[in-house]
Protein backbone atom coordinates (compact mmCIF):
# COMPACT_ATOMS: atom_id res chain seq x y z
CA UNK A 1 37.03 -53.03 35.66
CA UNK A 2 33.59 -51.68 37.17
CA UNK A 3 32.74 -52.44 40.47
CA UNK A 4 28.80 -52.13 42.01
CA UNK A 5 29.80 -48.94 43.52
CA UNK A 6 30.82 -47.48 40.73
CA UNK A 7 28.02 -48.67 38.86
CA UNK A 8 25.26 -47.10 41.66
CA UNK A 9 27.40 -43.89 41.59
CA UNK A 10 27.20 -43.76 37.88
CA UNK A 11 23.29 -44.82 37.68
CA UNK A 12 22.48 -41.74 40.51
CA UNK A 13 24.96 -38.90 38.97
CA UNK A 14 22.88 -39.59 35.43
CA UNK A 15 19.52 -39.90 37.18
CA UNK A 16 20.25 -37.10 39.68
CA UNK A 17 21.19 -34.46 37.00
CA UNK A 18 18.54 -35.61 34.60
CA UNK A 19 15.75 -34.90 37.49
CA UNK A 20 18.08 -31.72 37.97
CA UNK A 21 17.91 -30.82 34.69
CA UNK A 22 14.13 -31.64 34.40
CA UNK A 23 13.44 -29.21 37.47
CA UNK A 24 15.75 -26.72 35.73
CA UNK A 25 13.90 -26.74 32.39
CA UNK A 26 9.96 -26.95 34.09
CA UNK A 27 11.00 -23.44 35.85
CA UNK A 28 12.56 -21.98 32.92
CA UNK A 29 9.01 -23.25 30.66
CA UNK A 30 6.96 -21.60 33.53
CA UNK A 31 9.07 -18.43 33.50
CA UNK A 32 9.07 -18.14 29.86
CA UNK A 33 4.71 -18.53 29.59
CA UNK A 34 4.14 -16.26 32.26
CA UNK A 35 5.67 -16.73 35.33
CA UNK A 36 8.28 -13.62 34.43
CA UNK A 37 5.53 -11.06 35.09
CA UNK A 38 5.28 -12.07 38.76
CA UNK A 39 7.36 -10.10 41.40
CA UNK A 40 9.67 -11.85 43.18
CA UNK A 41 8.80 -15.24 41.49
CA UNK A 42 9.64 -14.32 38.51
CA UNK A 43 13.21 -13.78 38.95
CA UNK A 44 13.42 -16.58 41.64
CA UNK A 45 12.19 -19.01 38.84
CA UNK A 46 14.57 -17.72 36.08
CA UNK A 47 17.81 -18.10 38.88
CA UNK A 48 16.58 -21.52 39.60
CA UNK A 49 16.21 -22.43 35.88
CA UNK A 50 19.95 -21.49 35.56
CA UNK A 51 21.35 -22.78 38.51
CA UNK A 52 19.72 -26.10 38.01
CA UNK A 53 21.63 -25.71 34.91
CA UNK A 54 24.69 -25.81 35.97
CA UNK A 55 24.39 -28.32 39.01
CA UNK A 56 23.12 -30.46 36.15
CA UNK A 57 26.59 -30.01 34.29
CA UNK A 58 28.14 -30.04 37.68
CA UNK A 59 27.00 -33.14 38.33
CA UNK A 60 27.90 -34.51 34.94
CA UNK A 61 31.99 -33.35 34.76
CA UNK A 62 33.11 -33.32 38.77
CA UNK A 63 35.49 -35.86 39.15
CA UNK A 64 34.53 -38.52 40.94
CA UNK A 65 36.70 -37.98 44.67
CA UNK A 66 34.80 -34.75 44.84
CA UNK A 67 31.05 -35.83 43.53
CA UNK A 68 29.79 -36.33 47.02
CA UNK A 69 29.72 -32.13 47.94
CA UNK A 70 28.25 -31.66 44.80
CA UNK A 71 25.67 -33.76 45.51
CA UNK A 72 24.76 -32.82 48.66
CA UNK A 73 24.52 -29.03 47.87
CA UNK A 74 22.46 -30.15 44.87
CA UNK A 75 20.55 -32.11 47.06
CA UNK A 76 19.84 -29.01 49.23
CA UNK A 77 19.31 -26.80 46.46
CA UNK A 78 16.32 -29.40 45.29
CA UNK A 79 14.97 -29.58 48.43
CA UNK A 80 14.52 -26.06 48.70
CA UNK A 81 12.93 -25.50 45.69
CA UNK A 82 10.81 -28.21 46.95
CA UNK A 83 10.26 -26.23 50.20
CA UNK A 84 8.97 -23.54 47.95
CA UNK A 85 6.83 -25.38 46.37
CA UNK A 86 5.06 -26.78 49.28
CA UNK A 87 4.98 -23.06 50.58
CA UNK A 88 3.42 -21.59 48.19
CA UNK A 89 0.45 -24.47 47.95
CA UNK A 90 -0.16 -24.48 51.69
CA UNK A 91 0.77 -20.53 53.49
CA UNK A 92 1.81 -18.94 49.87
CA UNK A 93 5.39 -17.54 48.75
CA UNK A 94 6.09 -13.98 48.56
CA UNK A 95 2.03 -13.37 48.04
CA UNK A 96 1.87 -15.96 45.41
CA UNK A 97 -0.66 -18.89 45.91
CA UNK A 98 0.21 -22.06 43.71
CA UNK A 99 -2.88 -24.54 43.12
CA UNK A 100 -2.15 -27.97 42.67
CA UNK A 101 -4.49 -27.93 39.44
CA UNK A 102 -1.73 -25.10 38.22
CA UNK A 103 0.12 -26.58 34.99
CA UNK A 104 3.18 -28.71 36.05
CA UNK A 105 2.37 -28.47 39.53
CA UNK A 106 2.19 -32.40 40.12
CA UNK A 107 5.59 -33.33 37.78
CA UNK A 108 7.30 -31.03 39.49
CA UNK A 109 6.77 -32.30 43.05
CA UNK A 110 7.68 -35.77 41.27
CA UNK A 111 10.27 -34.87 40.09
CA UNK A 112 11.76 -32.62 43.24
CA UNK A 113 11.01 -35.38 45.31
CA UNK A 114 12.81 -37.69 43.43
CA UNK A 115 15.36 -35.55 42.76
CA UNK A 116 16.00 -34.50 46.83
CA UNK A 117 16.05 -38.88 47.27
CA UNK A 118 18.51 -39.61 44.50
CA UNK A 119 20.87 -36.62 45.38
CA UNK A 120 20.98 -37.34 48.84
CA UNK A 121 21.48 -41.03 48.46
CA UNK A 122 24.76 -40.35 45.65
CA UNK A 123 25.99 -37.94 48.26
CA UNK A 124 25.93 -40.30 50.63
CA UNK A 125 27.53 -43.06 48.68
CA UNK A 126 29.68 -40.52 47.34
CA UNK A 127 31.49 -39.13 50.59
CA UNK A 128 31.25 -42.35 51.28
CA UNK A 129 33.96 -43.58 49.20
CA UNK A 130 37.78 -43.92 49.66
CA UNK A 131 39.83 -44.66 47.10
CA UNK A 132 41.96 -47.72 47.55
CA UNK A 133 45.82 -46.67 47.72
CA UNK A 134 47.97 -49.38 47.99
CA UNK A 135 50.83 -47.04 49.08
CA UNK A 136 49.04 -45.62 52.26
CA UNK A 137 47.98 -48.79 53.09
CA UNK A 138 51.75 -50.10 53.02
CA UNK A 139 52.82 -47.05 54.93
CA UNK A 140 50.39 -47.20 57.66
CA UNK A 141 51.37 -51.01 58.34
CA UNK A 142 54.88 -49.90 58.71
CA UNK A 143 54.50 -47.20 61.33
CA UNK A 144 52.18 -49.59 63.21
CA UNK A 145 54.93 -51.82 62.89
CA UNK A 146 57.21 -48.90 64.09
CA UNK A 147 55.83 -48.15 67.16
């Protein structure tokens, strides 16, 4: 039996790691054509390639009772890649200057944006959530009971 909030959980933990995994691959396509070569960048666009990687398959396989963490520090992570972003189109990153006309400039703040909205919001609903145990229930009557 599937409830609504399993159904919301379920809808944000695909949608959150496919905008993780989209992030993941447009940094790993940008490192690949070019973005290697760049000090600093380079190597801060090929980690975030491969950590979006796994928070993708993170996000996929952790049980449900411990989803909300996940999601949160996925969240996080999004957001500051995001941060970077924004950086490095307004004061610059490391002495790197993005332009907005750059290729995949616009997707990615799309899909970063997105992603930092639909991570946050499954965290939330995530750590959110209690399992319903019957026996706890029963036991915390009876020492109310008790006393």
């Amino acid at each position: 039996m599937t409830t609504d909030g399993m159904t919301s959980r379920f809808v944000l933990r695909v949608a959150g790691a496919g905008l993780t995994a989209a992030m993941a691959v447009i940094h790993l396509r940008l490192w690949a054509e070019g973005y290697r070569n760049l000090t600093t960048i380079g190597p801060l666009f090929l980690l975030n390639g491969v950590v979006g990687i796994l928070l993708t398959v993170a996000l996929l396989v952790t049980p449900t009772r411990r989803l909300g963490p996940v999601a949160a520090g996925t969240a996080l992570f999004t957001a500051g890649t995001l941060g970077a972003l924004v950086l490095s189109l307004t004061t610059g990153l490391f002495g790197f200057y993005e332009s907005l006309d750059a290729d995949l400039v616009r997707p990615t703040l799309y899909v970063e944006t997105a992603g930092v909205v639909i991570l946050t919001a499954l965290a939330m609903i995530a750590i959110g959530h209690r399992p319903h145990r019957p026996d706890s229930d029963r036991r915390g009557s009876r020492d109310l009971q008790r006393s």
